[in-house]
Protein backbone atom coordinates (compact mmCIF):
# COMPACT_ATOMS: atom_id res chain seq x y z
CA UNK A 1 0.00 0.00 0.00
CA UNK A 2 1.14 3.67 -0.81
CA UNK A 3 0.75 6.30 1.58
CA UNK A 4 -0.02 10.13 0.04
CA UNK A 5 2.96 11.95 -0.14
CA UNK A 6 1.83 14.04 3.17
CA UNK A 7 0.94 10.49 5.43
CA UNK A 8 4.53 9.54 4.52
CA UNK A 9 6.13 12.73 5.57
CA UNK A 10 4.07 12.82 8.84
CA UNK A 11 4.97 9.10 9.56
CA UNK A 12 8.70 9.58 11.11
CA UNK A 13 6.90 12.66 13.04
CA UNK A 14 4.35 10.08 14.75
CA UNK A 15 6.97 7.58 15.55
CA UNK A 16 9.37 10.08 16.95
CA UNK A 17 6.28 11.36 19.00
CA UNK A 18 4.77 7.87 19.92
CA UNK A 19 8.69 6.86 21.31
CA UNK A 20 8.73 10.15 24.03
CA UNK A 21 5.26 9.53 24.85
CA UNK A 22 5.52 5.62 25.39
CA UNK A 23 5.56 4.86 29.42
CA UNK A 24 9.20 4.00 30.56
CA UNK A 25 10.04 1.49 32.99
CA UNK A 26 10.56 3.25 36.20
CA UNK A 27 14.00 3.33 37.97
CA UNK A 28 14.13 0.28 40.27
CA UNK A 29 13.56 1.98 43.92
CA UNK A 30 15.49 0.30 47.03
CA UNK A 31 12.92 -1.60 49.48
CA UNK A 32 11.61 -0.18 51.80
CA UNK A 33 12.15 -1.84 55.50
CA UNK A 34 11.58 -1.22 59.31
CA UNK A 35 9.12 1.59 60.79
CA UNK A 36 9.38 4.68 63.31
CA UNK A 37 8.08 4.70 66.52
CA UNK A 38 6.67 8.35 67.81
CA UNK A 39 7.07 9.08 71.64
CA UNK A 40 6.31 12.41 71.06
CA UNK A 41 4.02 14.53 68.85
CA UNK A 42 7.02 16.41 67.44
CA UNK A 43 8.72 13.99 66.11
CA UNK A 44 7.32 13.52 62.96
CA UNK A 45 8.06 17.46 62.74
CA UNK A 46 11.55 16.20 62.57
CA UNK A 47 10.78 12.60 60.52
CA UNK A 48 7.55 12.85 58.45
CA UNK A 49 5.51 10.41 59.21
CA UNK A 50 5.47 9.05 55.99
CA UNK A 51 9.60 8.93 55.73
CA UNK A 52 10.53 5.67 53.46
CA UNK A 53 13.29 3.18 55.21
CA UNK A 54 15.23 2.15 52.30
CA UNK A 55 17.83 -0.38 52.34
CA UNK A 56 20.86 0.93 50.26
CA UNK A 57 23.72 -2.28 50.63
CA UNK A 58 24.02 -5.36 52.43
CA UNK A 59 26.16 -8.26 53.10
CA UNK A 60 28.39 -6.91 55.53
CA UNK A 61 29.23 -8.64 59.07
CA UNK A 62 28.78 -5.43 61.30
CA UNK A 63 29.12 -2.30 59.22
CA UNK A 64 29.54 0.86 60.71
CA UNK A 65 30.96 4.18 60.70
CA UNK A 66 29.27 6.35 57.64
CA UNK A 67 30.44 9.29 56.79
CA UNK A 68 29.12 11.48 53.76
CA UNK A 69 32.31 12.77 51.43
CA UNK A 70 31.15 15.69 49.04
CA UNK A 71 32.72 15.02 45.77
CA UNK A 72 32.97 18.57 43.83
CA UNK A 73 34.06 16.99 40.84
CA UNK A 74 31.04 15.25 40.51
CA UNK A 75 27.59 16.57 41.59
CA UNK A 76 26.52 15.20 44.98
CA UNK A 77 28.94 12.89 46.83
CA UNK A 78 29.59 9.15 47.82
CA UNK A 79 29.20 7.76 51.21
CA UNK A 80 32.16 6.00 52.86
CA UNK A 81 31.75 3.39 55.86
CA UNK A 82 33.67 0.34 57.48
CA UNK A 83 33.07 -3.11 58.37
CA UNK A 84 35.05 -3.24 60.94
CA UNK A 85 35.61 -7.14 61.63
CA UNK A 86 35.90 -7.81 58.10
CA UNK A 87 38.75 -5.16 57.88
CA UNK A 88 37.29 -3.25 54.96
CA UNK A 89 36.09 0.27 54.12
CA UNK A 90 33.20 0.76 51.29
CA UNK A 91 32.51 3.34 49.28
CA UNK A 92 28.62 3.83 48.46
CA UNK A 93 26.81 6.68 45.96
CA UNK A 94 23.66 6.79 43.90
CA UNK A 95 25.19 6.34 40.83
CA UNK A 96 28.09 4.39 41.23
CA UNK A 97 26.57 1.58 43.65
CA UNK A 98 28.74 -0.42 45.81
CA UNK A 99 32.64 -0.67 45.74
CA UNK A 100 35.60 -1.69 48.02
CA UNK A 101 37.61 1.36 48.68
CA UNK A 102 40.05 -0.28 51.11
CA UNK A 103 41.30 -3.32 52.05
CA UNK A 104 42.50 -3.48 54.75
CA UNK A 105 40.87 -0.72 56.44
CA UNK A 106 42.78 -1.13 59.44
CA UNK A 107 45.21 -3.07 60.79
CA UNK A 108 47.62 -4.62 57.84
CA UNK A 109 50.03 -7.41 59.18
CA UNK A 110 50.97 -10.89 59.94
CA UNK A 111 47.62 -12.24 62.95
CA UNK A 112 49.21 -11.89 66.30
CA UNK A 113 46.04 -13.49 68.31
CA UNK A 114 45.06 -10.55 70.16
CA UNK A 115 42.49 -9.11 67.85
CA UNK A 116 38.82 -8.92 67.70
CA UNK A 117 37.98 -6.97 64.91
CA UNK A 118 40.91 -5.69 62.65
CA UNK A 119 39.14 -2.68 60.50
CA UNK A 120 38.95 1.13 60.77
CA UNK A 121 35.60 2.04 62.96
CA UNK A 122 34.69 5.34 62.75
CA UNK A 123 35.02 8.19 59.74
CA UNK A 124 34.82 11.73 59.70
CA UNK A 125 35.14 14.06 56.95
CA UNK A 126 37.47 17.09 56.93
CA UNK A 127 37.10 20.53 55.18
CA UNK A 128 40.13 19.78 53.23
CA UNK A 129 38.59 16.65 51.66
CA UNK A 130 40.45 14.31 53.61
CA UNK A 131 38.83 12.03 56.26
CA UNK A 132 39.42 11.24 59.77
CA UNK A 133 39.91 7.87 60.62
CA UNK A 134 39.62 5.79 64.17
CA UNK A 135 41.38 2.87 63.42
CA UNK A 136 40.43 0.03 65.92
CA UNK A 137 42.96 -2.93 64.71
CA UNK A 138 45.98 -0.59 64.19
CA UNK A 139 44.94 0.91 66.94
CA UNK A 140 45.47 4.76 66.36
CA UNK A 141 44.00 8.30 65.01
CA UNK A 142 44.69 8.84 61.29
CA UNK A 143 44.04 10.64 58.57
CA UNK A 144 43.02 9.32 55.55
CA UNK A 145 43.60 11.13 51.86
CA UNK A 146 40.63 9.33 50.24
CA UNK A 147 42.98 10.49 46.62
CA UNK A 148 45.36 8.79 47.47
CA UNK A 149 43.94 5.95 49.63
CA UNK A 150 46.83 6.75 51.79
CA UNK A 151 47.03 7.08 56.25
CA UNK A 152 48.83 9.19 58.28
CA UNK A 153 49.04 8.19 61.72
CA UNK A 154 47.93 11.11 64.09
CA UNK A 155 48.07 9.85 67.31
CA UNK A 156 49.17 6.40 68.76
CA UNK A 157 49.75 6.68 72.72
CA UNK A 158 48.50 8.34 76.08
CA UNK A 159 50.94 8.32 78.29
CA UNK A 160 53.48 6.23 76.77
CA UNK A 161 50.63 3.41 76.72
CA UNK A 162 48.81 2.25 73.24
CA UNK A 163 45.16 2.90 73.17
CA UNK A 164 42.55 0.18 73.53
CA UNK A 165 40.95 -0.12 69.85
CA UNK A 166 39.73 3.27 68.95
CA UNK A 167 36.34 3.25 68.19
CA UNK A 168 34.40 6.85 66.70
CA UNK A 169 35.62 10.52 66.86
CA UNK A 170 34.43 14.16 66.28
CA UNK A 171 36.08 17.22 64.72
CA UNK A 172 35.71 20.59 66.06
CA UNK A 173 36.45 23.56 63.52
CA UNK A 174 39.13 24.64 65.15
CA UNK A 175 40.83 20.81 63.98
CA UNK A 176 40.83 19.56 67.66
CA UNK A 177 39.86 16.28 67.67
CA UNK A 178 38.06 14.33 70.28
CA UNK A 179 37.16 10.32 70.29
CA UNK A 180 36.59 7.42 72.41
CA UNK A 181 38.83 4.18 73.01
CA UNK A 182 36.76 1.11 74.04
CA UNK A 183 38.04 -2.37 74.12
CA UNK A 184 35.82 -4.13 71.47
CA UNK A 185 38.60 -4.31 69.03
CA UNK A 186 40.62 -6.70 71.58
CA UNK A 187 39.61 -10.24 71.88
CA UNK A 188 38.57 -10.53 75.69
CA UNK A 189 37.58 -7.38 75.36
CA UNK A 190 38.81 -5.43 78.95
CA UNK A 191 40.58 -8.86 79.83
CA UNK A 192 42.73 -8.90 77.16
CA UNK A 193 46.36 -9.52 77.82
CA UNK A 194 46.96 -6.70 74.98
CA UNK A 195 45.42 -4.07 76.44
CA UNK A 196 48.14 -1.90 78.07
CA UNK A 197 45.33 1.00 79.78
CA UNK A 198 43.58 0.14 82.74
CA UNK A 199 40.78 2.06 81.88
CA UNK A 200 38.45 2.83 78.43
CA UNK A 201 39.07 6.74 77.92
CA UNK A 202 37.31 9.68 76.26
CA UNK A 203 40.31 12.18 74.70
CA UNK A 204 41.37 14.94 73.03
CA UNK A 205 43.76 15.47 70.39
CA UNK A 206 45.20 18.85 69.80
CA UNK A 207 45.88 20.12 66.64
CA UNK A 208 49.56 20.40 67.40
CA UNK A 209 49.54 16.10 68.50
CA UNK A 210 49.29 16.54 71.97
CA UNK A 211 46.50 14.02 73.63
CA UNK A 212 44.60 15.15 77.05
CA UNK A 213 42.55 12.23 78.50
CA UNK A 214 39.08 13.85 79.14
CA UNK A 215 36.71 10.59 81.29
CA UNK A 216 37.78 7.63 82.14
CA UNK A 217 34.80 6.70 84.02
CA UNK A 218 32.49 5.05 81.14
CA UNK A 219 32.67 1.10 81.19
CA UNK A 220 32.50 1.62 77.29
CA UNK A 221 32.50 4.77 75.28
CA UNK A 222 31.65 4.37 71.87
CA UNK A 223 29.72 7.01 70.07
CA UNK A 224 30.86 11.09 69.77
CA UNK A 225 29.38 14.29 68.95
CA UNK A 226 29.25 18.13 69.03
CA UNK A 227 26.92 20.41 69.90
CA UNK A 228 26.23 23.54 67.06
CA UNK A 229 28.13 25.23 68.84
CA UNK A 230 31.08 22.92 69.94
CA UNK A 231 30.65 23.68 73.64
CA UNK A 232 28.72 20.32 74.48
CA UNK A 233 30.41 16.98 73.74
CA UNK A 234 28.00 13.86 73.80
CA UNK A 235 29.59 10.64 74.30
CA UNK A 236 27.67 7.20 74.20
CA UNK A 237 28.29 4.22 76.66
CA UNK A 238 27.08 0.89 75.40
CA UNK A 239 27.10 -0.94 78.25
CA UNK A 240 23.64 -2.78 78.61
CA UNK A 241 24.41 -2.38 82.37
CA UNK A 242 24.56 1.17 81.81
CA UNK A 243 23.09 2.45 78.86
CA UNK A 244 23.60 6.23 78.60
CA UNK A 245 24.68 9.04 76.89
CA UNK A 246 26.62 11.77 78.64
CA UNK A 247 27.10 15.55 77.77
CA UNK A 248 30.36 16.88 78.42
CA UNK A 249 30.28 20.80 79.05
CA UNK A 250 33.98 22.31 77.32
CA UNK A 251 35.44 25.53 77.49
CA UNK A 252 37.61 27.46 74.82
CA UNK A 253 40.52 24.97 74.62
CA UNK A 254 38.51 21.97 75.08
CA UNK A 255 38.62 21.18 78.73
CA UNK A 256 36.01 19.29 80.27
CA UNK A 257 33.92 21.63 82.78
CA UNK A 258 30.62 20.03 84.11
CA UNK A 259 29.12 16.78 82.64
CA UNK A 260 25.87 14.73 83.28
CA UNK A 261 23.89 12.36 81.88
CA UNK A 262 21.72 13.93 78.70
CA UNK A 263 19.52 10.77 78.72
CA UNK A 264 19.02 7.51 79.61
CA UNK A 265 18.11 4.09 77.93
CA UNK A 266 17.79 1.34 79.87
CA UNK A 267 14.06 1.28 80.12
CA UNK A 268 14.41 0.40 76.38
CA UNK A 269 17.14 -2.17 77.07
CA UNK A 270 15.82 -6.15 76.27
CA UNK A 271 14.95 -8.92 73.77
CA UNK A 272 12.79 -7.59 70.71
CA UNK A 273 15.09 -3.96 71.09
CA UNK A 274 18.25 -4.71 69.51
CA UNK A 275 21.12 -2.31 70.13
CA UNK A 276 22.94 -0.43 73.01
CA UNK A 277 23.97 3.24 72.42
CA UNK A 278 26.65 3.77 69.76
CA UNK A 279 27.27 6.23 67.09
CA UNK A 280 25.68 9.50 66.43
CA UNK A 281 24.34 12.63 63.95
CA UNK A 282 23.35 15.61 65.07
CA UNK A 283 21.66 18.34 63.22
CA UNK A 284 21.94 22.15 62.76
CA UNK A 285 18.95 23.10 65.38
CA UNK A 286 21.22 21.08 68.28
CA UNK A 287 18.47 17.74 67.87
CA UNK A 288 20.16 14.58 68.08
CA UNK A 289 20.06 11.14 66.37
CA UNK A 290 21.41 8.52 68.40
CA UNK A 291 21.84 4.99 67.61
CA UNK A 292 20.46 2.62 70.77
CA UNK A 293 18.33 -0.06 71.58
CA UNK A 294 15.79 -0.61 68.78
CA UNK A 295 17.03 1.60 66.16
CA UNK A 296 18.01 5.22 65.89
CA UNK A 297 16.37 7.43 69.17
CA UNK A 298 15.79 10.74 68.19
CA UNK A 299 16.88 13.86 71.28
CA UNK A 300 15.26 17.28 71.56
CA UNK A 301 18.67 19.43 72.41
CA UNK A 302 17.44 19.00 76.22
CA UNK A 303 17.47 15.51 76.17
CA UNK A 304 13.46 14.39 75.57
CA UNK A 305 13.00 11.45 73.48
CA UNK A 306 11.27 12.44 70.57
CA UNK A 307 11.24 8.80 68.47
CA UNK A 308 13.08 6.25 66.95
CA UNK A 309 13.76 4.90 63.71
CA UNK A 310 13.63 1.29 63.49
CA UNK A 311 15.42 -0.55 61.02
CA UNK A 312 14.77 -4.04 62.05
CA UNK A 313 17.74 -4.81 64.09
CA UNK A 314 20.65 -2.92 65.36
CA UNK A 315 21.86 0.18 64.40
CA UNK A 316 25.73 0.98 64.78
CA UNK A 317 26.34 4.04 63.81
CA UNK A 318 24.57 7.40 61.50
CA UNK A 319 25.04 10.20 59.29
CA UNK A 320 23.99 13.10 57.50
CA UNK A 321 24.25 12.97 54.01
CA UNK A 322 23.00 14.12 50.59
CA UNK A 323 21.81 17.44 50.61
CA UNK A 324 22.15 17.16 54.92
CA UNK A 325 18.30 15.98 54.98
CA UNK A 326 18.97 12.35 54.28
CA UNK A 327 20.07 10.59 57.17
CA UNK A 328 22.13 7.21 56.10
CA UNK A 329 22.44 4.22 58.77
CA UNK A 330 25.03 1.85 59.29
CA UNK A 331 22.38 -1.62 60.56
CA UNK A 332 24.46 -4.48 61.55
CA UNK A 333 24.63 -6.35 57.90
CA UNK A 334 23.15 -3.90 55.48
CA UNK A 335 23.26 0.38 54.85
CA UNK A 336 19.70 2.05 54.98
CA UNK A 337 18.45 5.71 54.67
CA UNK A 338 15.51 7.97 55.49
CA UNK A 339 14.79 11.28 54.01
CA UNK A 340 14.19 13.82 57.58
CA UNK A 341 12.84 17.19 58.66
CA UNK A 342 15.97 18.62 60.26
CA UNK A 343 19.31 19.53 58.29
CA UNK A 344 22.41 17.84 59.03
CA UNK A 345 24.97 20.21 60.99
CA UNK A 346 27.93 21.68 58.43
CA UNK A 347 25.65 21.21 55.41
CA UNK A 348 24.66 24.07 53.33
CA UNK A 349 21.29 25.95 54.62
């Protein structure tokens, strides 16, 4: 059959239109998991009560320590975060999916029996692009050039004494650094014939390498954070005999002037609530997000317990990524996220 001269001209025209018209198969979404728990009318001022828990990655044996890494080469950024007792850090991002960004993480020698879990633990990202780095097997401070892939130990003693396994840390503008040095990297734990400190500390590192030990009363510290405006240092104990977070008041250089507990978990403590307190996010208007039993307990800035995210099982550890509204969790064998209210503290406004 023959077409008029005008059908056959009008023919690519209706193809062409038919092909941007025709539905697309939508872009495969993550699934969504776990729910969130509301103590408090506000809280779903702060996580919309509609907020999708999407799980990113999994696969991991106990990952932890997220930190977001903006990438101004490339629009957005990637999210970096360990698994500690497999010894590996992971780099995560929208578009490039999963990847091994180093291996080890942490410690990198022949086994000498005395350790429980070998990787890095906690990350935190620097102005300058390159990331802080709590390395529980080698057990030390670093920095880590994420260009280069390369660490520079920072700090390695107190008092002429290695540290435990260091565990999660916190930058303060100024560069002073401040982190916490449990045993869980040890085997045995506080009985472990490697363990050269009598005690599980809270520190600071100065810019210019000097470390001040700031507690050593907490059975473990684990989790660290700062306050807006870097006067209040929170500090997580996961000890299910004990499960609390403390707020450290500091002056100018750091010093540790008043503390007390900011709250208190052990109601929450027991089977069906996995999870002790560990890592932390907090955002610009001082509220905090605080791993613990059953998920991810969300703090008004004077300590009321607003809500919790629940991802299933335990949460380790959480950050602020994205555009600082998207808060990504480290959950025992798998990475997750939820979209939220409040903005992420150092993110643009």
């Amino acid at each position: 059959m023959r077409y008029p001269l005008r059908s056959r001209l009008l023919l690519p025209l209706l193809a062409l239109l038919a092909s941007c018209t025709a539905p697309t198969d939508p872009k495969p979404t993550a699934p969504t998991i776990g729910h969130l728990t509301a103590f408090d009318p506000s809280f779903h001022d702060i996580v919309a009560a509609d907020a999708r828990i999407e799980r990113l990655a999994e696969g991991f044996t106990w990952a932890e320590g997220p930190a977001w890494i903006p990438d101004g080469a490339r629009a957005g950024g990637y999210l970096l975060f360990t698994d500690v007792p497999e010894n590996k850090l992971y780099r995560w991002s929208e578009t490039d999916d999963l990847s091994v960004f180093l291996d080890p993480s942490g410690y990198d020698g022949p086994d000498t029996g005395t350790l429980r879990e070998a990787g890095a633990n906690g990350l935190y990202p620097e102005p300058g692009g390159t990331v802080l780095l709590a390395d529980s097997g080698t057990r030390i401070i670093a920095r880590l050039d994420p260009a280069t892939r390369r660490k520079t130990p920072l700090a390695t003693h107190y008092d002429g004494l290695r540290f435990n396994s260091p565990n999660d840390l916190v930058r303060r503008g100024d560069g002073t650094v401040f982190f916490t040095d449990p045993p869980y990297g040890l085997k045995d734990l506080d009985d472990s014939p490697a363990k050269e400190l009598d005690f599980n500390g809270i520190y600071r590192l100065d810019p210019d390498g000097t470390v001040h030990l700031l507690d050593d009363g907490l059975g473990f510290p684990n989790g660290i954070a700062l306050s807006p405006d870097e006067r209040t240092l929170y500090v997580s104990n996961s000890d299910p005999e004990r499960p609390i977070w403390m707020a450290y008041t500091l002056d100018a250089e750091g010093a540790v002037q008043d503390k007390r507990v900011f709250a208190d978990a052990s109601d929450l403590v027991g089977e069906g609530s996995p999870g002790l307190p560990d890592g932390m996010a907090i955002a610009a208007d001082g509220t905090l997000f605080a791993t613990g039993p059953g998920g991810v307990l969300v703090f008004a800035p004077d300590g009321k317990r607003l809500g919790r995210i629940e991802t299933g099982t335990a949460v380790a550890n959480c950050a602020f990524g994205d555009d600082g509204r998207t808060l990504y969790l480290a959950s025992n064998d798998f990475i997750a996220r939820v979209r939220v209210q409040a903005g992420g503290l150092g993110f643009p406004r």
